[in-house]
PDB file of N, CA and C in Angstrom:
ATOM      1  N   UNK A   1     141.908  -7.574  -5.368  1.00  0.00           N
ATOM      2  CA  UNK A   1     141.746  -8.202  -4.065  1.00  0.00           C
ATOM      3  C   UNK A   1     140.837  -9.411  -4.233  1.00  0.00           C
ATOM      4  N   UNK A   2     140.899 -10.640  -3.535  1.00  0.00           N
ATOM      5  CA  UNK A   2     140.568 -11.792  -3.948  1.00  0.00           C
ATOM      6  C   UNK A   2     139.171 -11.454  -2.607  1.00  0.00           C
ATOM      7  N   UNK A   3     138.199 -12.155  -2.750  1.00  0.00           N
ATOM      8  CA  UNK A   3     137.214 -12.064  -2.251  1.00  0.00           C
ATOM      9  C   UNK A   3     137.415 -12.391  -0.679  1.00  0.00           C
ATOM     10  N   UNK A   4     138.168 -13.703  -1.068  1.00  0.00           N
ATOM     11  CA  UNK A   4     138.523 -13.829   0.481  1.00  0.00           C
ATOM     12  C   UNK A   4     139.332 -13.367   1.486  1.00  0.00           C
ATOM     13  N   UNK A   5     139.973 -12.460   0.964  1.00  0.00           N
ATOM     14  CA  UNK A   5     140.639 -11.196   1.569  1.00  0.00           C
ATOM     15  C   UNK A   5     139.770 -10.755   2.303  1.00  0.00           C
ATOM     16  N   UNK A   6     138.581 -10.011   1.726  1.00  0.00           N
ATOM     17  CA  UNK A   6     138.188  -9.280   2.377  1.00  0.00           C
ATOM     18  C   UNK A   6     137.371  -9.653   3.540  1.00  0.00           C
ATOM     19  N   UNK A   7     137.596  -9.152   4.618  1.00  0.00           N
ATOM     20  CA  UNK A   7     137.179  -9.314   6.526  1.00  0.00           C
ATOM     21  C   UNK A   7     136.824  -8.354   6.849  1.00  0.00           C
ATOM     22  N   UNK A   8     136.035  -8.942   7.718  1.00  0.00           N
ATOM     23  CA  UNK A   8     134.970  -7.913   8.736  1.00  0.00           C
ATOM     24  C   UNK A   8     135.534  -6.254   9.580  1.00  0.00           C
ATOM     25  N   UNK A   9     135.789  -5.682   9.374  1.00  0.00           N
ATOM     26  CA  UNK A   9     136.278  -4.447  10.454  1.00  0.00           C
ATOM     27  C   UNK A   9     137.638  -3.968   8.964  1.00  0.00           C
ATOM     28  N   UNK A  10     137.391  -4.581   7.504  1.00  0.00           N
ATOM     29  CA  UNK A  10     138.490  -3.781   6.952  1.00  0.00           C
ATOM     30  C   UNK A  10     137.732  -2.703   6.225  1.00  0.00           C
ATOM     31  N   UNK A  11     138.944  -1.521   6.180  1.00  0.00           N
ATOM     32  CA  UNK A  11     138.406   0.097   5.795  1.00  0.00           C
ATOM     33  C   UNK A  11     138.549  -0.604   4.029  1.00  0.00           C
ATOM     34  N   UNK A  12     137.938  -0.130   3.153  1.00  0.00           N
ATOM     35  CA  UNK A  12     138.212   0.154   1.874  1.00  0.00           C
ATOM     36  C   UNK A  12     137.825   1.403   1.555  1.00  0.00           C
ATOM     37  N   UNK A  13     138.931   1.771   0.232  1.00  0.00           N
ATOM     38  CA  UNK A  13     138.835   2.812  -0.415  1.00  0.00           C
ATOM     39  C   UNK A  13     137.996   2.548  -2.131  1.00  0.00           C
ATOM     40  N   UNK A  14     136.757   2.700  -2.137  1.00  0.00           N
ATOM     41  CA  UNK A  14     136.346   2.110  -3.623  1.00  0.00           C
ATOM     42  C   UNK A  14     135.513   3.158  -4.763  1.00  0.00           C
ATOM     43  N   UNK A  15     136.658   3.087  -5.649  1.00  0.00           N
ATOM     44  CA  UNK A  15     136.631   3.859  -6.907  1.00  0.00           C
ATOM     45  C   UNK A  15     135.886   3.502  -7.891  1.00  0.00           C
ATOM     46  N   UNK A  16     135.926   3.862  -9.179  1.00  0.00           N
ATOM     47  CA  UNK A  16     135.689   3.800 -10.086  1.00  0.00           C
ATOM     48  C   UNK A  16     136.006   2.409 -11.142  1.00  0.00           C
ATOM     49  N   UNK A  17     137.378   2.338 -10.259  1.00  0.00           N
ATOM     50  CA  UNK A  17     137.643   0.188 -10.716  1.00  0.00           C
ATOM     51  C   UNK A  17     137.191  -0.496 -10.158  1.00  0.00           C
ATOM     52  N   UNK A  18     136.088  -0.115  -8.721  1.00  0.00           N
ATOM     53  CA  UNK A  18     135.372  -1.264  -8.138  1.00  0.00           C
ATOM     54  C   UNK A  18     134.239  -1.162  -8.523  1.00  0.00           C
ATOM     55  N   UNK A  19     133.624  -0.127  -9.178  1.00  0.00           N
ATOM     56  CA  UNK A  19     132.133  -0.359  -9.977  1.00  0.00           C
ATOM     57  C   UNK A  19     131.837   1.128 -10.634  1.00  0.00           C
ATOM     58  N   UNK A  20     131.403   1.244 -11.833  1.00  0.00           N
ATOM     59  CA  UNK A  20     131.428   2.670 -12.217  1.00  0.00           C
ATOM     60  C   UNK A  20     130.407   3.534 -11.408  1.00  0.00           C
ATOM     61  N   UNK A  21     129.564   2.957 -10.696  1.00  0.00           N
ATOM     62  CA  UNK A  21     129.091   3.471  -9.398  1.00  0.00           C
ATOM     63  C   UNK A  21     129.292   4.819  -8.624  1.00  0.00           C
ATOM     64  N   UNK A  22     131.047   4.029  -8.298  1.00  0.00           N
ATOM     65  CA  UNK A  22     131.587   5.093  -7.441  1.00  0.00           C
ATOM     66  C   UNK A  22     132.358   6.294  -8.691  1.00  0.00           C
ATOM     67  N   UNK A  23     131.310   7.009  -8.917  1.00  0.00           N
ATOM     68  CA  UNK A  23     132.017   8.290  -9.909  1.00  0.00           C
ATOM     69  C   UNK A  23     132.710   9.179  -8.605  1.00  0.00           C
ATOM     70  N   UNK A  24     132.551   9.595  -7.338  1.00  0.00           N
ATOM     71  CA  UNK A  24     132.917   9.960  -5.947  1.00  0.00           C
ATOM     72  C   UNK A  24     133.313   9.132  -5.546  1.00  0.00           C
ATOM     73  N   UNK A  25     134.624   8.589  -5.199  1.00  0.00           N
ATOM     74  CA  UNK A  25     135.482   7.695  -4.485  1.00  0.00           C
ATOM     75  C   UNK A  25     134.259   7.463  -3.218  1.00  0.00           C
ATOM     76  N   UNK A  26     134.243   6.296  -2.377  1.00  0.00           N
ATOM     77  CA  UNK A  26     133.813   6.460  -1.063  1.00  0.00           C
ATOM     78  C   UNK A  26     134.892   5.835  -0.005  1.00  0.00           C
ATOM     79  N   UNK A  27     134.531   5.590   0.924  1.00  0.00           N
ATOM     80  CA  UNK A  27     135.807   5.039   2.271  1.00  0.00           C
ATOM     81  C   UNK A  27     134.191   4.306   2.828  1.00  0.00           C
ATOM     82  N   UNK A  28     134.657   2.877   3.038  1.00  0.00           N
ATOM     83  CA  UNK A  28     133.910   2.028   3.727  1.00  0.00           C
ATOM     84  C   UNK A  28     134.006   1.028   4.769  1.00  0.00           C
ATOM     85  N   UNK A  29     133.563   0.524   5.274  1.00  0.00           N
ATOM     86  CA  UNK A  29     133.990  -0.082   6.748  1.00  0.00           C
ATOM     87  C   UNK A  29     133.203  -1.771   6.398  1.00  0.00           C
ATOM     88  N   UNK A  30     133.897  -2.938   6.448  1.00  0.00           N
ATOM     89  CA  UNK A  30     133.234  -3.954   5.982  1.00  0.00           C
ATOM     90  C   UNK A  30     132.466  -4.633   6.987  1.00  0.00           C
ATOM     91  N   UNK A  31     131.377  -4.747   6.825  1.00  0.00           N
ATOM     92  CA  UNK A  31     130.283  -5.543   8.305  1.00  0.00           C
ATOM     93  C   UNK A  31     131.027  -6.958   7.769  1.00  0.00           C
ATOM     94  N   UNK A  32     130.681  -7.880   6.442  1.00  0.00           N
ATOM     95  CA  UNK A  32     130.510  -8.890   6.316  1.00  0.00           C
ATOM     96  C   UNK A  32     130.549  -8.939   4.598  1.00  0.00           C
ATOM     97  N   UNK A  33     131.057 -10.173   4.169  1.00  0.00           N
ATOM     98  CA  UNK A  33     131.384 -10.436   2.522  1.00  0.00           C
ATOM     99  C   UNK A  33     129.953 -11.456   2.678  1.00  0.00           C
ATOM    100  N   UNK A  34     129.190 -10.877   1.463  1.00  0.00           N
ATOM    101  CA  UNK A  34     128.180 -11.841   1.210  1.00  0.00           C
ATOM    102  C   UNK A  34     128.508 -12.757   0.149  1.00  0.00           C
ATOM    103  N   UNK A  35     129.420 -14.230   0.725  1.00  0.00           N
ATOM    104  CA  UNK A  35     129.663 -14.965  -0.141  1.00  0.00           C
ATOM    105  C   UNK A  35     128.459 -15.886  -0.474  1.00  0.00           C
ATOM    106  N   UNK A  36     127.355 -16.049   0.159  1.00  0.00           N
ATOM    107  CA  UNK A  36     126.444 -16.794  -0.651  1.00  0.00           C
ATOM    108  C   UNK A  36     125.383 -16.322  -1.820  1.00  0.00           C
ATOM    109  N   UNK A  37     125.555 -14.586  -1.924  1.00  0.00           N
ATOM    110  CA  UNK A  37     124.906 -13.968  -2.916  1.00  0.00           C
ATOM    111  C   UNK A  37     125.473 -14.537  -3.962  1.00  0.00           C
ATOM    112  N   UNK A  38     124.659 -14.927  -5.112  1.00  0.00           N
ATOM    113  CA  UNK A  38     125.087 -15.119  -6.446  1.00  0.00           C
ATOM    114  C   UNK A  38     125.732 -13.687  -7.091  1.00  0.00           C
ATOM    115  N   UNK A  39     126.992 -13.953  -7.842  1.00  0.00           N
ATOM    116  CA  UNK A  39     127.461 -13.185  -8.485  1.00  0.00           C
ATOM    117  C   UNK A  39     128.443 -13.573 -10.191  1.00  0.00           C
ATOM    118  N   UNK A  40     128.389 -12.711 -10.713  1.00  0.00           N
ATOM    119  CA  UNK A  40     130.131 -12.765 -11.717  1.00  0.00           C
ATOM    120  C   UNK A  40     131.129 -13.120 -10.989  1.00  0.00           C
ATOM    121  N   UNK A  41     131.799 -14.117 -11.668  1.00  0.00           N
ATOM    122  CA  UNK A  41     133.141 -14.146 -11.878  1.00  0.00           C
ATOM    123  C   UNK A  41     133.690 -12.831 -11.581  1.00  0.00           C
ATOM    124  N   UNK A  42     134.527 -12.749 -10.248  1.00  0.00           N
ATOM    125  CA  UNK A  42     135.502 -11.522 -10.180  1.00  0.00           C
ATOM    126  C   UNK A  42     134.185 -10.537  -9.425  1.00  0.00           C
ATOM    127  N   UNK A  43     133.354 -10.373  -8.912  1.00  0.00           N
ATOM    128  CA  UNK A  43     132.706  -9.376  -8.618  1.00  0.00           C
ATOM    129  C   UNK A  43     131.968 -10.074  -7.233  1.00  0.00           C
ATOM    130  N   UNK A  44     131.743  -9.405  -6.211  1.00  0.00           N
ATOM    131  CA  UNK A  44     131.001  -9.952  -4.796  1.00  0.00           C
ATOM    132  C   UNK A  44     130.306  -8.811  -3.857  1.00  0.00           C
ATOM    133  N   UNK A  45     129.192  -9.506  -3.376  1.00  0.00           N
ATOM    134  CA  UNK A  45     128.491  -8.554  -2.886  1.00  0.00           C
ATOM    135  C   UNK A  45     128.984  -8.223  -0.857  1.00  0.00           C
ATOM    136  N   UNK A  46     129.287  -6.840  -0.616  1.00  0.00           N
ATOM    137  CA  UNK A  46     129.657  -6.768   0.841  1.00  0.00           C
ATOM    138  C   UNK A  46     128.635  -5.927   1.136  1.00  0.00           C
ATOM    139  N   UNK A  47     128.346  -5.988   2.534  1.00  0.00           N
ATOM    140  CA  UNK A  47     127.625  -5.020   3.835  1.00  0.00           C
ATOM    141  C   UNK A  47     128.685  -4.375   4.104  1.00  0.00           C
ATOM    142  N   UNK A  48     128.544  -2.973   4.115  1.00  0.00           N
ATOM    143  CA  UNK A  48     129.403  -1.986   4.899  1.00  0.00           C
ATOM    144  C   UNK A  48     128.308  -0.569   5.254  1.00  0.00           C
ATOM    145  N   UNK A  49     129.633  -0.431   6.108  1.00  0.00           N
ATOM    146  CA  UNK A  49     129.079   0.786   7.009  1.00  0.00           C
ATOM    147  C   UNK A  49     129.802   1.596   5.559  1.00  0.00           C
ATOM    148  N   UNK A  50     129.436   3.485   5.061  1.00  0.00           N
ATOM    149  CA  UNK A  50     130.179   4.070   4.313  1.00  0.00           C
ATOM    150  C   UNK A  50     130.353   5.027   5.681  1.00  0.00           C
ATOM    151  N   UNK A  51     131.513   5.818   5.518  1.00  0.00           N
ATOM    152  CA  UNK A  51     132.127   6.621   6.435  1.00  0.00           C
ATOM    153  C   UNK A  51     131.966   8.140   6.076  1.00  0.00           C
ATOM    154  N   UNK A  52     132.121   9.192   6.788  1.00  0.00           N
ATOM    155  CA  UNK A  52     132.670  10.387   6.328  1.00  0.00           C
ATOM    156  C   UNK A  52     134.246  10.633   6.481  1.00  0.00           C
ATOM    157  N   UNK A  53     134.892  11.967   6.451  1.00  0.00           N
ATOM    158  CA  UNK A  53     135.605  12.149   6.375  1.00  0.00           C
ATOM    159  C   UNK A  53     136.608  11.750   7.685  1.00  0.00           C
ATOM    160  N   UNK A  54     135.804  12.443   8.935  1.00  0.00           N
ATOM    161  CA  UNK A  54     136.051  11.492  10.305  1.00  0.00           C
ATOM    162  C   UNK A  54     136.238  10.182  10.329  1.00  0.00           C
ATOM    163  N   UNK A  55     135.828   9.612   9.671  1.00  0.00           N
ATOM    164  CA  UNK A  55     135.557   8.493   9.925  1.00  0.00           C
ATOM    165  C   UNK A  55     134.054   7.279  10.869  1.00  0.00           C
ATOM    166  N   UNK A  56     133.235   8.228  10.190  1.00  0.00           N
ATOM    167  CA  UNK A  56     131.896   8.060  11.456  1.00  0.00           C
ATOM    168  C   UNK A  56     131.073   7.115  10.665  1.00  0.00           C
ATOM    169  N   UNK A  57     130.425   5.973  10.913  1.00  0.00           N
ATOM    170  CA  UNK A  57     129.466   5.439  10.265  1.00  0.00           C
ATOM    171  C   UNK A  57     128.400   6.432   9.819  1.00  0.00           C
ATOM    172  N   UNK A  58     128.214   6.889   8.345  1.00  0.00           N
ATOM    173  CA  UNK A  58     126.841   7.441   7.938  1.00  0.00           C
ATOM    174  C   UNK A  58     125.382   7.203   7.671  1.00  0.00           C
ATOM    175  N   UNK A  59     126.174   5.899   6.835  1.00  0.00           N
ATOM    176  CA  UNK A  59     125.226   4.883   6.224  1.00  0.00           C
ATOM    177  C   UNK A  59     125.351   3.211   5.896  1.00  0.00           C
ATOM    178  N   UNK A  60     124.538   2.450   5.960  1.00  0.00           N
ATOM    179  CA  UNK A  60     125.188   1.072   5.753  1.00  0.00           C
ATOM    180  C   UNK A  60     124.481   0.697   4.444  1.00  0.00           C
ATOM    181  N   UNK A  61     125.431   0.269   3.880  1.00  0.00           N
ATOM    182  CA  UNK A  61     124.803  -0.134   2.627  1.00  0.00           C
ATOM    183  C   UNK A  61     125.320  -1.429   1.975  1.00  0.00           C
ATOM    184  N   UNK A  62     125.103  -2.410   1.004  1.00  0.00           N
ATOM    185  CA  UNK A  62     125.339  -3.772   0.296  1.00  0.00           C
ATOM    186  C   UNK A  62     125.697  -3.598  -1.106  1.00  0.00           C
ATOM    187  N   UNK A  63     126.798  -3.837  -1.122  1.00  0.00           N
ATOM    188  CA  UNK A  63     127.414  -2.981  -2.309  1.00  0.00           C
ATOM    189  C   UNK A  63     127.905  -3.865  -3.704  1.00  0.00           C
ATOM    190  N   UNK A  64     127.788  -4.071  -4.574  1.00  0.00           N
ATOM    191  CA  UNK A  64     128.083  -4.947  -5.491  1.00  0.00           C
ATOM    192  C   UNK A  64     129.968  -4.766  -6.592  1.00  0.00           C
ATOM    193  N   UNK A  65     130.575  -5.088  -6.232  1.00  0.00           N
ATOM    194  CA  UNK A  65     131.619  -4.239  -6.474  1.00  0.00           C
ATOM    195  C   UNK A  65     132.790  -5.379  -6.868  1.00  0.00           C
ATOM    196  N   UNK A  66     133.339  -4.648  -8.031  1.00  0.00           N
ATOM    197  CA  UNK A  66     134.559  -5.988  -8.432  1.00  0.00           C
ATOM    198  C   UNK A  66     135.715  -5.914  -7.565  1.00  0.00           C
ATOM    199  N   UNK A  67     135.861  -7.309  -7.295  1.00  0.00           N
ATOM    200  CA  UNK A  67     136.906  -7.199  -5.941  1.00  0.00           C
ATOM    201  C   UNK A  67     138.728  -6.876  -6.722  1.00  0.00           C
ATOM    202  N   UNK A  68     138.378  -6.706  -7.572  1.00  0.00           N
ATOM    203  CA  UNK A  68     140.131  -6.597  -8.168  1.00  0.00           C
ATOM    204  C   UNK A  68     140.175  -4.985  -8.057  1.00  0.00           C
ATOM    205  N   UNK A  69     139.364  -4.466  -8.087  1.00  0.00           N
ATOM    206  CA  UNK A  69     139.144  -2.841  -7.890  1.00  0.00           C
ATOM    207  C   UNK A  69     138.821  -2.182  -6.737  1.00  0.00           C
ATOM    208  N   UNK A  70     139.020  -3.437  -5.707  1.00  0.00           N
ATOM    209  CA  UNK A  70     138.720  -2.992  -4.289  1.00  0.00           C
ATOM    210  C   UNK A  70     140.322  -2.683  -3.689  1.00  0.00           C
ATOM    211  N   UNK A  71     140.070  -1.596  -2.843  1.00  0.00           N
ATOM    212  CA  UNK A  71     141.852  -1.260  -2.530  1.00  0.00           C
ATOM    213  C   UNK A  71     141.225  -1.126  -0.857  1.00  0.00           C
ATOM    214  N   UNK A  72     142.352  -1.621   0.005  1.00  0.00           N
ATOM    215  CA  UNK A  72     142.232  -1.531   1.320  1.00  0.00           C
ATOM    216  C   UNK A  72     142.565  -0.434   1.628  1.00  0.00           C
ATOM    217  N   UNK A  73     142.336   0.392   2.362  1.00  0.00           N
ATOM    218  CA  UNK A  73     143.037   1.860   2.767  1.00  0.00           C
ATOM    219  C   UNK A  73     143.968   1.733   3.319  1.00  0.00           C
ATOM    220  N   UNK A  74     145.524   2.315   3.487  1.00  0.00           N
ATOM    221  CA  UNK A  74     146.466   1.857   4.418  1.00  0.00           C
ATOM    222  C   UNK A  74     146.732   3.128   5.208  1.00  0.00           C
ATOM    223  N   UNK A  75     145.585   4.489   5.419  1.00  0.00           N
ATOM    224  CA  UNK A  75     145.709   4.894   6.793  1.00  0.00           C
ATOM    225  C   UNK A  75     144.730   4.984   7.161  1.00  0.00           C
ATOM    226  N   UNK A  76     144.151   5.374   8.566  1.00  0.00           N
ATOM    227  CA  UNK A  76     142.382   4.915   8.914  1.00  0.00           C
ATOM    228  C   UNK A  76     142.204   6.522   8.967  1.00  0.00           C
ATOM    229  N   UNK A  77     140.760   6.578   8.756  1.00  0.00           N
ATOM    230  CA  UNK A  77     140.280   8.104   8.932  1.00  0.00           C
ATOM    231  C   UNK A  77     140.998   8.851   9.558  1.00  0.00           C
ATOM    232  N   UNK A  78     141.032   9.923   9.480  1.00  0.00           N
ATOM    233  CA  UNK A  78     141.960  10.675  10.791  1.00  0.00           C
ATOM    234  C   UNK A  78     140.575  11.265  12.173  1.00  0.00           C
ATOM    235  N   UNK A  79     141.056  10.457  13.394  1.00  0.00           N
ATOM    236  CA  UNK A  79     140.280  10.492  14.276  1.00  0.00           C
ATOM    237  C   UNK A  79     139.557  11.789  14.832  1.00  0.00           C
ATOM    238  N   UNK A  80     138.349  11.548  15.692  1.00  0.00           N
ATOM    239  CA  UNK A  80     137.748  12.885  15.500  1.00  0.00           C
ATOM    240  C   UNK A  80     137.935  13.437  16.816  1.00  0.00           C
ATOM    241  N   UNK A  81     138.228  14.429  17.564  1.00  0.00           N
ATOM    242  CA  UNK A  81     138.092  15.322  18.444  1.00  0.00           C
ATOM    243  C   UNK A  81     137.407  15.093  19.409  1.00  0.00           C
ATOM    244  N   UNK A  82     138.059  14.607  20.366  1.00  0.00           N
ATOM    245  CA  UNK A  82     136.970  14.165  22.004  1.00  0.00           C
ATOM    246  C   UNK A  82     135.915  15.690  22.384  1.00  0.00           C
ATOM    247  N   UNK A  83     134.728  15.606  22.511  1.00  0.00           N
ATOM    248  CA  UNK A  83     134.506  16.986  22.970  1.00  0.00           C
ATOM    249  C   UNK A  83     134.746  16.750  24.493  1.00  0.00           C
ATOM    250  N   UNK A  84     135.089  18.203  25.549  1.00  0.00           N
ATOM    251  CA  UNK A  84     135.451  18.108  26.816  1.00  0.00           C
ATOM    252  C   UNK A  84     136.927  17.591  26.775  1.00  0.00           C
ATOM    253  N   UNK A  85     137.802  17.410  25.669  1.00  0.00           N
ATOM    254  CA  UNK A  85     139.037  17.208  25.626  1.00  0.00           C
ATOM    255  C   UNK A  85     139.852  18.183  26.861  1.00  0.00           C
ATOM    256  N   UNK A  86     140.835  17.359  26.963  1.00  0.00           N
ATOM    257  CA  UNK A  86     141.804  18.380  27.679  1.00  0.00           C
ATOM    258  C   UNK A  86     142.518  19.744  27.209  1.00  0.00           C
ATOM    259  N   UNK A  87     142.553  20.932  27.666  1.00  0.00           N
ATOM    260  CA  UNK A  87     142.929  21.789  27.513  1.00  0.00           C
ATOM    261  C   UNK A  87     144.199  22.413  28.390  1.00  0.00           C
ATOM    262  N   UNK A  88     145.139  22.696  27.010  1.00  0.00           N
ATOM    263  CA  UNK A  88     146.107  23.325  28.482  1.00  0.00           C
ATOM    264  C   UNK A  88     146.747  24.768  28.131  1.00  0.00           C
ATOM    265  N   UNK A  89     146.825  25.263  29.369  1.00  0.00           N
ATOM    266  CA  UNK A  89     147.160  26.711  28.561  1.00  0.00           C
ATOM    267  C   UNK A  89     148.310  26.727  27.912  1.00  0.00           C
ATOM    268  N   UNK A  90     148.009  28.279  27.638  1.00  0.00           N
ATOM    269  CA  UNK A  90     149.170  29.073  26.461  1.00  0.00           C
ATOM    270  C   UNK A  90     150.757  29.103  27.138  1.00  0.00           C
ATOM    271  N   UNK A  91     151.552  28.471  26.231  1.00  0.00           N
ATOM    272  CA  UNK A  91     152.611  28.654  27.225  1.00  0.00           C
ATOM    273  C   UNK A  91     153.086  30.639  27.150  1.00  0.00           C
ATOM    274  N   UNK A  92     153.786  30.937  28.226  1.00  0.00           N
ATOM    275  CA  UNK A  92     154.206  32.008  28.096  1.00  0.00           C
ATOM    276  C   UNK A  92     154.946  32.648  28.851  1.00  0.00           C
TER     277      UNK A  92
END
């Protein structure tokens, strides 16, 4: 993924080809590409939110990560459970 791909509100999925870092895959949410941080050739620094499994902001963190090893996620968390949701009875 070319640096400038990456935009504000995209999910990534980043492994072990985006920095040996991630030995635990994570799922991240992009605040912002810090293109004026100095970096390598091929490598750029982002702000993201990291997610859980829901999909919930946990933690935000600035992540240093080679963008050719960055993969966009192509489904979003699976959403979480309204509490006070609607309920309907049992059919019967």
């Amino acid at each position: 993924m070319n640096p400038r791909e990456i935009r504000s509100g995209d999910v990534l999925h980043l492994t072990r080809s985006a920095s040996p870092q991630f030995v635990r895959p994570i799922t991240v949410r992009v605040i912002r590409l810090l293109a004026d941080w100095q970096t390598y050739h091929g490598w750029c620094w982002i702000d993201v939110y990291e997610l859980n499994a829901r999909g919930d902001a946990v933690d935000r963190r600035s992540l240093y990560v080679r963008c050719e090893g960055v993969r966009q996620r192509t489904t979003p968390p699976a959403p979480r459970p309204r509490p006070g949701g609607i309920r309907f009875p049992a059919a019967g």
